[in-house]
Protein backbone atom coordinates (compact mmCIF):
# COMPACT_ATOMS: atom_id res chain seq x y z
CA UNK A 1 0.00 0.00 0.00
CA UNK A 2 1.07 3.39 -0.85
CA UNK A 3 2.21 5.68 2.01
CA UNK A 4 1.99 9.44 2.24
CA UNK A 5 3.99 11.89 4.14
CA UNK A 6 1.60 15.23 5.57
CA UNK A 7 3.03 18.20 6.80
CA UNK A 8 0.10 20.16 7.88
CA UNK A 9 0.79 23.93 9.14
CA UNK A 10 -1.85 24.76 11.17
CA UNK A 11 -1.83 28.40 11.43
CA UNK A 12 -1.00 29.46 7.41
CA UNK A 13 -2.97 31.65 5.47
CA UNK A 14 -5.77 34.04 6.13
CA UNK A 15 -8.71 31.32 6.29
CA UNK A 16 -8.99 28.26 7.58
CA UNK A 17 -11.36 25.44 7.02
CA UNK A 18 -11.70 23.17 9.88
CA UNK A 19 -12.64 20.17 7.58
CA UNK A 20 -9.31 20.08 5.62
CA UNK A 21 -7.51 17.80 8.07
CA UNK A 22 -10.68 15.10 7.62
CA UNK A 23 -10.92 16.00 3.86
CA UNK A 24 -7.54 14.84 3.62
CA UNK A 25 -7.75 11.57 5.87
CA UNK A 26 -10.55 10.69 3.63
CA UNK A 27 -9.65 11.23 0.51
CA UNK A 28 -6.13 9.34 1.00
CA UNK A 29 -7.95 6.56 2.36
CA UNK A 30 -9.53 6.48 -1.14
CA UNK A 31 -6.76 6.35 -2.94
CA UNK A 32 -5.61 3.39 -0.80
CA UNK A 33 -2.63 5.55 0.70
CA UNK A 34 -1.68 5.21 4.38
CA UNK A 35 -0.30 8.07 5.69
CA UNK A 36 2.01 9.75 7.93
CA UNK A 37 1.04 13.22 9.77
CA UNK A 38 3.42 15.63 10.88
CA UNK A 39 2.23 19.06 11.76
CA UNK A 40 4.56 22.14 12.22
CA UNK A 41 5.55 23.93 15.19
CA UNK A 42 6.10 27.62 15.98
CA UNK A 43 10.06 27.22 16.09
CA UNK A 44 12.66 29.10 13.45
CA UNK A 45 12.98 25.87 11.52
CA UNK A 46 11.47 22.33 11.32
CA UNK A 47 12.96 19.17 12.55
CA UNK A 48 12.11 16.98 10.18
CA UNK A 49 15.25 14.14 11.10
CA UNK A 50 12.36 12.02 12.87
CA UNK A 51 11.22 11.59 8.92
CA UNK A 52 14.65 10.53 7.28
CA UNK A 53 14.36 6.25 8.29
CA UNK A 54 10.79 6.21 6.52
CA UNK A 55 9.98 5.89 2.97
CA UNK A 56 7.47 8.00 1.09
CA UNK A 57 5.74 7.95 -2.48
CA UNK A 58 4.00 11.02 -1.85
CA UNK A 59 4.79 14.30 0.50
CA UNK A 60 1.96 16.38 0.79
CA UNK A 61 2.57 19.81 2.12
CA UNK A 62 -0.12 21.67 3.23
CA UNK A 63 0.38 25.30 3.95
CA UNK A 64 1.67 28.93 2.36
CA UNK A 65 4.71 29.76 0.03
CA UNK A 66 6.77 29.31 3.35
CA UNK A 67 5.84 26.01 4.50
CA UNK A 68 6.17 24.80 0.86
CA UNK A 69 9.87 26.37 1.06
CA UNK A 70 10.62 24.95 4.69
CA UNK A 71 9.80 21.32 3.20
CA UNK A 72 11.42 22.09 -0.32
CA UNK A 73 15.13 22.88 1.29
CA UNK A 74 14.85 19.65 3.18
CA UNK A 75 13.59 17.53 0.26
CA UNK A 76 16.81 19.08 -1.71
CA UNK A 77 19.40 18.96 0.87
CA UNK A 78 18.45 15.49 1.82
CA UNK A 79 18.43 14.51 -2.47
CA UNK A 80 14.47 13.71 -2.20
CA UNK A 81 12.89 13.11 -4.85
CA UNK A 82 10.02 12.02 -3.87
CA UNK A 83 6.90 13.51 -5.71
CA UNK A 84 5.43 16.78 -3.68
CA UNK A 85 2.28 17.53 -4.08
CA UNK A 86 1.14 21.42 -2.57
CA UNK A 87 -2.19 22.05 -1.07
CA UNK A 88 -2.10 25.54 -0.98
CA UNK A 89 -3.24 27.68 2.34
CA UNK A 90 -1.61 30.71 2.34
CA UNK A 91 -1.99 34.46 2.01
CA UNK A 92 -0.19 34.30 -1.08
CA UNK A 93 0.26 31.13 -2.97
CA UNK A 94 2.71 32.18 -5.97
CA UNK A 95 4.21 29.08 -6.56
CA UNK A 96 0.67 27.34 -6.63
CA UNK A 97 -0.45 29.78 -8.97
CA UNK A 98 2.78 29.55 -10.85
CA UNK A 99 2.73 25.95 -11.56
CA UNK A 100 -1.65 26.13 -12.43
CA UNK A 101 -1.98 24.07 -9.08
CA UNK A 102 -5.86 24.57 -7.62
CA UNK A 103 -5.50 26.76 -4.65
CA UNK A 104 -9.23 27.35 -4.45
CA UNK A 105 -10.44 23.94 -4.41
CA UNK A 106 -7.88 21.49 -2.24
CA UNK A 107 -9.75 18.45 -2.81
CA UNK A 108 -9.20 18.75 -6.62
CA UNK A 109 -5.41 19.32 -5.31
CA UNK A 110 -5.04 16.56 -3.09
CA UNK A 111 -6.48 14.27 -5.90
CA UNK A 112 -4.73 15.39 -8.82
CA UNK A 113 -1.64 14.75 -6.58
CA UNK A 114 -2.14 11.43 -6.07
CA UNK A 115 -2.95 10.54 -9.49
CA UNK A 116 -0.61 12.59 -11.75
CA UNK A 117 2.79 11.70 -11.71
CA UNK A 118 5.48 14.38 -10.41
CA UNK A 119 7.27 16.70 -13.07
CA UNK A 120 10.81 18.16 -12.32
CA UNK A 121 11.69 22.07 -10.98
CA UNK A 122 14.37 24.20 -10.90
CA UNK A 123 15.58 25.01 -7.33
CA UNK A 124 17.83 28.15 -6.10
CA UNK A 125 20.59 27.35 -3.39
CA UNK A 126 21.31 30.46 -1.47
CA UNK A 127 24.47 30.85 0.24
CA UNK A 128 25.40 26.84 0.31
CA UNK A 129 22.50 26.96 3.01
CA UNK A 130 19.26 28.54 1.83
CA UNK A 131 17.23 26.72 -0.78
CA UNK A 132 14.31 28.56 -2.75
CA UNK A 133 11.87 27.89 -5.05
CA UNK A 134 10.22 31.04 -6.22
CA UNK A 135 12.51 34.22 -6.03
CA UNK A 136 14.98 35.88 -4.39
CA UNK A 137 14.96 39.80 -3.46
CA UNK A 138 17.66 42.57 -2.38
CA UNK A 139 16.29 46.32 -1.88
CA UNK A 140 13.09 46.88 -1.56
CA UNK A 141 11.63 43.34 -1.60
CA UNK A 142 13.21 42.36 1.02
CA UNK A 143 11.75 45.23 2.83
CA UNK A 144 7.92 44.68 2.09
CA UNK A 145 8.75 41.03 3.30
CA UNK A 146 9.88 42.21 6.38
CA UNK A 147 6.98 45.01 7.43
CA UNK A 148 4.27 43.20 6.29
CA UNK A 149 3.37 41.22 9.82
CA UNK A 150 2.31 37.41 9.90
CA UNK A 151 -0.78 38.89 11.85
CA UNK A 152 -1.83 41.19 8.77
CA UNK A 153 -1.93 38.23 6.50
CA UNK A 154 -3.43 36.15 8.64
CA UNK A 155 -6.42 38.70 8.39
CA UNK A 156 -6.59 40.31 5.28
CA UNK A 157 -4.23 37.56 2.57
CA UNK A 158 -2.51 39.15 -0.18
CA UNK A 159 -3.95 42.82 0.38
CA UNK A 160 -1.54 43.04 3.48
CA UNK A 161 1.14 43.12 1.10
CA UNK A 162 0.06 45.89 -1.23
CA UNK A 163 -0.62 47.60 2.53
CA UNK A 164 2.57 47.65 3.65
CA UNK A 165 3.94 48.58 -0.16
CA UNK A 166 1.66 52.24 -0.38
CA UNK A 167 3.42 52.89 3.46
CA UNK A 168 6.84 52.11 2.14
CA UNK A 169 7.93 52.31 -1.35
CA UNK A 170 8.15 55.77 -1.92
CA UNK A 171 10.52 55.96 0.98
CA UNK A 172 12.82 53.69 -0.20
CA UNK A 173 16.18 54.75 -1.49
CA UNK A 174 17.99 52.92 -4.40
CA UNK A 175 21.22 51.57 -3.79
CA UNK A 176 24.58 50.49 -5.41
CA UNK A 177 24.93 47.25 -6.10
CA UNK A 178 27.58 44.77 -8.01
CA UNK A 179 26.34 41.95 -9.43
CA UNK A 180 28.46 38.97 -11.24
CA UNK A 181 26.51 36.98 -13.59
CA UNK A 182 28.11 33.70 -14.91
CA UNK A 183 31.59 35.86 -14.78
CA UNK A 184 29.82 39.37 -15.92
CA UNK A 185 30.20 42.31 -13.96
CA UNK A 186 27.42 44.59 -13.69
CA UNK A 187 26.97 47.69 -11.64
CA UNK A 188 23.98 49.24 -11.08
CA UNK A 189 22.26 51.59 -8.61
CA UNK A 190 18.61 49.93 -8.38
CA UNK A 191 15.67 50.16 -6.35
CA UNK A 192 15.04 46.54 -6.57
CA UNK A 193 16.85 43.34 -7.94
CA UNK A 194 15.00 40.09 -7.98
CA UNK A 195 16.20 36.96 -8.72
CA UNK A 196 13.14 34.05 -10.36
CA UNK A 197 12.93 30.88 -11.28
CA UNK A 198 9.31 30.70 -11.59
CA UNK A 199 6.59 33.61 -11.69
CA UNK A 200 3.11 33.45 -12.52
CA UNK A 201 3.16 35.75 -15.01
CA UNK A 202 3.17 33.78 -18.20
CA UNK A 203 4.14 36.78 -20.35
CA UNK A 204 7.86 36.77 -18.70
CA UNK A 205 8.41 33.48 -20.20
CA UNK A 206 9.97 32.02 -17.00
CA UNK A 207 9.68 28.15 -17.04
CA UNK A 208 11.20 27.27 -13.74
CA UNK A 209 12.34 23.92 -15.79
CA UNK A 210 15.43 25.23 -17.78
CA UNK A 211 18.08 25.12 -15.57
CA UNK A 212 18.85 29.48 -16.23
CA UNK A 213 17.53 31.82 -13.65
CA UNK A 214 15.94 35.28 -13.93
CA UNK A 215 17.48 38.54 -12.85
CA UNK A 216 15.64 41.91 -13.01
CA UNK A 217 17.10 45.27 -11.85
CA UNK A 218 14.47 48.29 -11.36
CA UNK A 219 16.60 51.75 -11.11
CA UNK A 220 14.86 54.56 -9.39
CA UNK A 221 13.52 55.83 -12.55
CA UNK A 222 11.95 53.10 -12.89
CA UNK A 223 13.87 50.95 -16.28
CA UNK A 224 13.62 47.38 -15.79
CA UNK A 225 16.38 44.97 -16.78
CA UNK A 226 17.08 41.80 -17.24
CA UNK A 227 19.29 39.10 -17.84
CA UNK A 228 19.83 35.41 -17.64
CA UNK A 229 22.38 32.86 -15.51
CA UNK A 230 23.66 29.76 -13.56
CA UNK A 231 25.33 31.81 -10.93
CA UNK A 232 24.79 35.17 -9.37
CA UNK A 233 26.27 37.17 -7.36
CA UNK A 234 24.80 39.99 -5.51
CA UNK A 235 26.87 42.67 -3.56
CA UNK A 236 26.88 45.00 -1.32
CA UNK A 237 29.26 47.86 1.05
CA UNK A 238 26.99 47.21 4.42
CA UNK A 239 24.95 44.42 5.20
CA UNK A 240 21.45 44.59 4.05
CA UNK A 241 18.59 42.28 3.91
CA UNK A 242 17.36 39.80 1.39
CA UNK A 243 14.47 37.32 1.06
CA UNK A 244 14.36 33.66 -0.20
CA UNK A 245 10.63 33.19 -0.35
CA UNK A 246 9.50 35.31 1.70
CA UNK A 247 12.00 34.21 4.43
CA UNK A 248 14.45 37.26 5.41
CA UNK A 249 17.77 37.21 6.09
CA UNK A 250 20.68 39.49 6.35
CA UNK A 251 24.14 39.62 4.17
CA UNK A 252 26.45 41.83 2.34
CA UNK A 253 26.81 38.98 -0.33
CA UNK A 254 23.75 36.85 -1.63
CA UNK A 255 25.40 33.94 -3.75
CA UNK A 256 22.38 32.32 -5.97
CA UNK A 257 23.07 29.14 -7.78
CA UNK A 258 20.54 27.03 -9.96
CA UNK A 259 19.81 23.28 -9.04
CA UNK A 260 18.14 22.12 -12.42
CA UNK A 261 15.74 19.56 -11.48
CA UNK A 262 16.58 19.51 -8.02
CA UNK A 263 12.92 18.96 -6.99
CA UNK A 264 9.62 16.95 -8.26
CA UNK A 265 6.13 18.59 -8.21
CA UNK A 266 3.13 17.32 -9.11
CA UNK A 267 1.11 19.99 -11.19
């Protein structure tokens, strides 16, 4: 019999439905999967070591673009590649969106991800320690990350974000930045540089599946521009923040290196 792998987060995203939990139990039970349940704690990061001595042909996460991240760096770092399938609860859900994955109706989720095989993804190792799926942001990404609160959210989903962006971005100042590109110096003074390997814009032409990541600079008046790599290099004079999904962290370098296929979605 087939066995699953849950890792439910209990407190993501700005609504909750109290039947998921039992939606899932039931509809993995008709699938004929047995399943393991491990549900998150409010610590910095997951211990998921109990998890290594088991075997899984399905990991279902269940949970926002930070959960999905949390389990994705372990799956990586521990050579997983075990099909993960994402039932989306957050306030966001870009990489669900991204990849076309239901993030209205979970049940539809849940059994498309038991019945469609997994399909390779790009991943994005950060510093030889951070591993992201999505994007990673210097300037003033990293910013709206940080001052948009867990509480906000919670409450009001994606619009907390666009909140905290009409308090903040005019007050943000561009700044200098050197960036190496697969051996190609650039300098720019920017208001924002973002690094993707997947969007859900389908107009950028980002595939997540190509093994090249995505860099955009946006200069204080505003010019976008972009460029394609393996390996970036983002620095800095003073330590400033970045994000890695959302997560924030704090550097005067942010290394970025692509892991083609590192990962195995079902979408």
């Amino acid at each position: 019999m087939p066995h699953a792998l849950v890792i439910y987060n209990p407190v993501s995203g700005s609504k909750k439905w109290k039947d998921v939990p039992l939606m899932i139990r039931h509809t993995l039970k008709k699938h004929n999967f047995e399943h393991t349940w491990f549900e998150t704690q409010p610590v910095k990061r997951q211990d998921f070591s109990i998890l290594k001595s088991k075997k899984f042909d399905r990991i279902i996460v269940v949970g926002g673009d930070g959960t999905v991240a949390e389990v994705a760096s372990w799956m990586v770092q521990s050579k997983c590649k075990t099909p993960l399938v994402i039932l989306a609860q957050g306030s966001a859900n870009v990489l669900a969106h991204s990849l076309g994955i239901p993030f209205l109706n979970l049940k539809k989720a849940l059994e498309e991800g038991l019945t469609q095989p997994g399909k390779p993804l790009d991943a994005m190792l950060v510093n030889r320690k951070h591993v992201a799926l999505i994007a990673v942001g210097r300037g003033y990404d990293a910013l709206l990350m940080k001052k948009t609160l867990r509480a906000d959210k919670r409450k009001w989903g994606a619009l907390a974000y666009l909140w905290s962006f009409l308090k903040t971005f005019l007050f943000y100042r561009s700044q200098p930045y050197k960036i190496t590109i697969d051996g190609e110096r650039i300098y720019t003074v920017s208001k924002q540089i973002l690094v993707l390997n997947i969007t859900p814009a389908p107009e950028a032409f980002i595939s997540g599946k190509d093994g090249l990541l995505n860099i955009f600079t946006a200069s204080r008046f505003h010019r976008v521009k972009m460029w394609k790599g393996k390996r970036i290099s983002i620095k800095t004079k003073k330590e400033l923040t970045f994000d890695c999904d959302g997560e924030v962290f704090k550097s005067k370098t942010v290394n970025i290196e692509v892991l083609p296929s590192a990962i195995s979605v079902v979408h």
